[in-house]
Protein backbone atom coordinates (compact mmCIF):
# COMPACT_ATOMS: atom_id res chain seq x y z
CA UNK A 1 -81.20 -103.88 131.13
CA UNK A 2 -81.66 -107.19 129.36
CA UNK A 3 -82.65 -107.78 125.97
CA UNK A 4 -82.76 -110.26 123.62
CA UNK A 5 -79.93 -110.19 121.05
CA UNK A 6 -79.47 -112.59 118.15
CA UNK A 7 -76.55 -114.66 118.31
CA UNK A 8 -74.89 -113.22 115.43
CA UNK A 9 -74.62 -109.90 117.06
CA UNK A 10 -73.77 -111.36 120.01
CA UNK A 11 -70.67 -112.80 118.14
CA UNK A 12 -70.03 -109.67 116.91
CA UNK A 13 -69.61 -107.71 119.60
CA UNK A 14 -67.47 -110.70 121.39
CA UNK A 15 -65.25 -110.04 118.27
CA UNK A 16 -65.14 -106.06 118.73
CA UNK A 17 -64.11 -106.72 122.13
CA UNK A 18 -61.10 -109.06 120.70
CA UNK A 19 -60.06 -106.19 117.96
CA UNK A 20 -60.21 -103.07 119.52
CA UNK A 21 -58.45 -99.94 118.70
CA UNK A 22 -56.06 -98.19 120.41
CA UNK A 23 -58.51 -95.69 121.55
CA UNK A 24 -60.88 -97.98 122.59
CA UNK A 25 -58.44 -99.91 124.93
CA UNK A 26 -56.92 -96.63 126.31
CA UNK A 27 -60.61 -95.66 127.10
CA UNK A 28 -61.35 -98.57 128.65
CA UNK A 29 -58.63 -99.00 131.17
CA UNK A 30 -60.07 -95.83 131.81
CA UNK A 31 -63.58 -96.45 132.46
CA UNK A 32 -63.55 -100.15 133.74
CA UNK A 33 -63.90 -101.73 137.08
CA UNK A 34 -65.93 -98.74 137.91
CA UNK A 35 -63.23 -96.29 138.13
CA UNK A 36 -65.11 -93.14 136.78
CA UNK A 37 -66.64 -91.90 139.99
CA UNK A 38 -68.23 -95.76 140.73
CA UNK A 39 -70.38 -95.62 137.38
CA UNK A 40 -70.18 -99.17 135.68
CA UNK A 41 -68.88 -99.02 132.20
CA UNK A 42 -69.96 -102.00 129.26
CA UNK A 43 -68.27 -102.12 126.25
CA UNK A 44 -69.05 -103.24 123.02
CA UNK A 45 -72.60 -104.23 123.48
CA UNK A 46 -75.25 -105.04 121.37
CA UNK A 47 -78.24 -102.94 122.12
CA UNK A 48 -81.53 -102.85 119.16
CA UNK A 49 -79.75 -104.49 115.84
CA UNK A 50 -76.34 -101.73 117.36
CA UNK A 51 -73.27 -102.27 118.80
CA UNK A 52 -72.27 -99.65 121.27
CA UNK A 53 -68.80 -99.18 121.74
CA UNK A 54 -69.25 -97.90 125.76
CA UNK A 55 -72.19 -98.20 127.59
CA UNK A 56 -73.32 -96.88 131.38
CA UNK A 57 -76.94 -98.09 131.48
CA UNK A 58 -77.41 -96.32 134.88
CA UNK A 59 -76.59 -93.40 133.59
CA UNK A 60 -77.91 -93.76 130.09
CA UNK A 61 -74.68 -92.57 128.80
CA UNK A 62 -73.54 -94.21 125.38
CA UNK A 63 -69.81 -93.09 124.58
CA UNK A 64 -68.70 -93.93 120.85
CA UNK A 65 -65.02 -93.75 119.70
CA UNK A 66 -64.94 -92.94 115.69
CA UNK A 67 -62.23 -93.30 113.41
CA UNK A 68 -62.38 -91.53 109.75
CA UNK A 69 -64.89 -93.75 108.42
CA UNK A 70 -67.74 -92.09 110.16
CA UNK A 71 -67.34 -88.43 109.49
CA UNK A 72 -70.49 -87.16 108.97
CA UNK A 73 -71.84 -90.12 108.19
CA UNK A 74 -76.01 -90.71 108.28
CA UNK A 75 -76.37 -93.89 109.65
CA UNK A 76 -74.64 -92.94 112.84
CA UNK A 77 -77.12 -89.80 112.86
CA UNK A 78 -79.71 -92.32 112.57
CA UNK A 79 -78.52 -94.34 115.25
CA UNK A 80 -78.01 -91.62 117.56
CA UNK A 81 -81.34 -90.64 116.99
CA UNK A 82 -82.78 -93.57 118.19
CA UNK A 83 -81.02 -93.97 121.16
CA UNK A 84 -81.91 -90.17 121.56
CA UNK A 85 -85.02 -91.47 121.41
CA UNK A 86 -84.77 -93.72 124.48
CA UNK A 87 -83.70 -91.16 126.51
CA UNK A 88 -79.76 -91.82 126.53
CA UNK A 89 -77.38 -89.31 125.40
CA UNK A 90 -74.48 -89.87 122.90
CA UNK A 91 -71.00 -88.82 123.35
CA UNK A 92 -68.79 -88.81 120.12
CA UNK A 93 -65.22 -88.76 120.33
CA UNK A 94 -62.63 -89.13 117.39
CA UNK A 95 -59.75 -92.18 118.19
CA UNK A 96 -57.14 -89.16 118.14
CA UNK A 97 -58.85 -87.63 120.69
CA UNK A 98 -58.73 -90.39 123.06
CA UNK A 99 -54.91 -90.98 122.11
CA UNK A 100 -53.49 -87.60 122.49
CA UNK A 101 -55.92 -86.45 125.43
CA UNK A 102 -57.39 -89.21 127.16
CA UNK A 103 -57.43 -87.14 130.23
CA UNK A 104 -59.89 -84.49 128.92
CA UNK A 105 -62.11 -86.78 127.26
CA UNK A 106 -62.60 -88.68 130.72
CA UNK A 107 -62.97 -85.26 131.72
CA UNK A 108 -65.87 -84.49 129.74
CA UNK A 109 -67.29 -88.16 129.93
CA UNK A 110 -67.28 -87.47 133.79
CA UNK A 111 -68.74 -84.08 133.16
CA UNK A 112 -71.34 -85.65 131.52
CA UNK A 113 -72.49 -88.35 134.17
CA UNK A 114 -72.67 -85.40 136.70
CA UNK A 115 -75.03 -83.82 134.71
CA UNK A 116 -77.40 -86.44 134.10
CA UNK A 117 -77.49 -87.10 137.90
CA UNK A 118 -78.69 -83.65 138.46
């Protein structure tokens, strides 16, 4: 899927990649190189004005991990939406989540992909 992205958020997303969280790099050692039953695995992309913290395009899987700052917050709802929209499906997970049980959320991300396939 190719799109184009303005530089600036291009830049942005090179930057995310460069200060990741914890959580993020735990989940992607996790979910790189294909390692998740062969389903490729982008991070940090910028996808319509967004940046998308994982990304399976084949599957049309989008996984966010959150810290506090978005508890219930709207534009996230928003943004789900829209992807929603498109016909992928979100998958939220908190960054202590991914710390403390990075098995189980690979579990459920896994869980996931199997069910889209279907």
């Amino acid at each position: 899927m190719h799109r184009d992205v303005p530089d600036q958020h291009r830049q942005f997303a090179k930057a995310m990649r460069r200060d990741a969280t914890k959580a993020e790099n735990m989940l992607w050692q996790a979910l790189r190189g294909r390692q998740l039953e062969g389903f490729k695995f982008r991070r940090q992309v910028p996808v319509d004005g967004y940046i998308l913290d994982f990304v399976c395009f084949e599957a049309r899987l989008i996984v966010e991990v959150d810290g506090a700052q978005h508890a219930e917050n709207r534009r996230d709802e928003r943004r789900d939406a829209h992807f929603a929209s498109q016909v992928f499906c979100v998958l939220r997970f908190w960054n202590d989540e991914v710390v403390q049980n990075l098995d189980g959320v690979c579990l459920r991300i896994l869980a996931e992909l199997r069910n889209i396939g279907e």
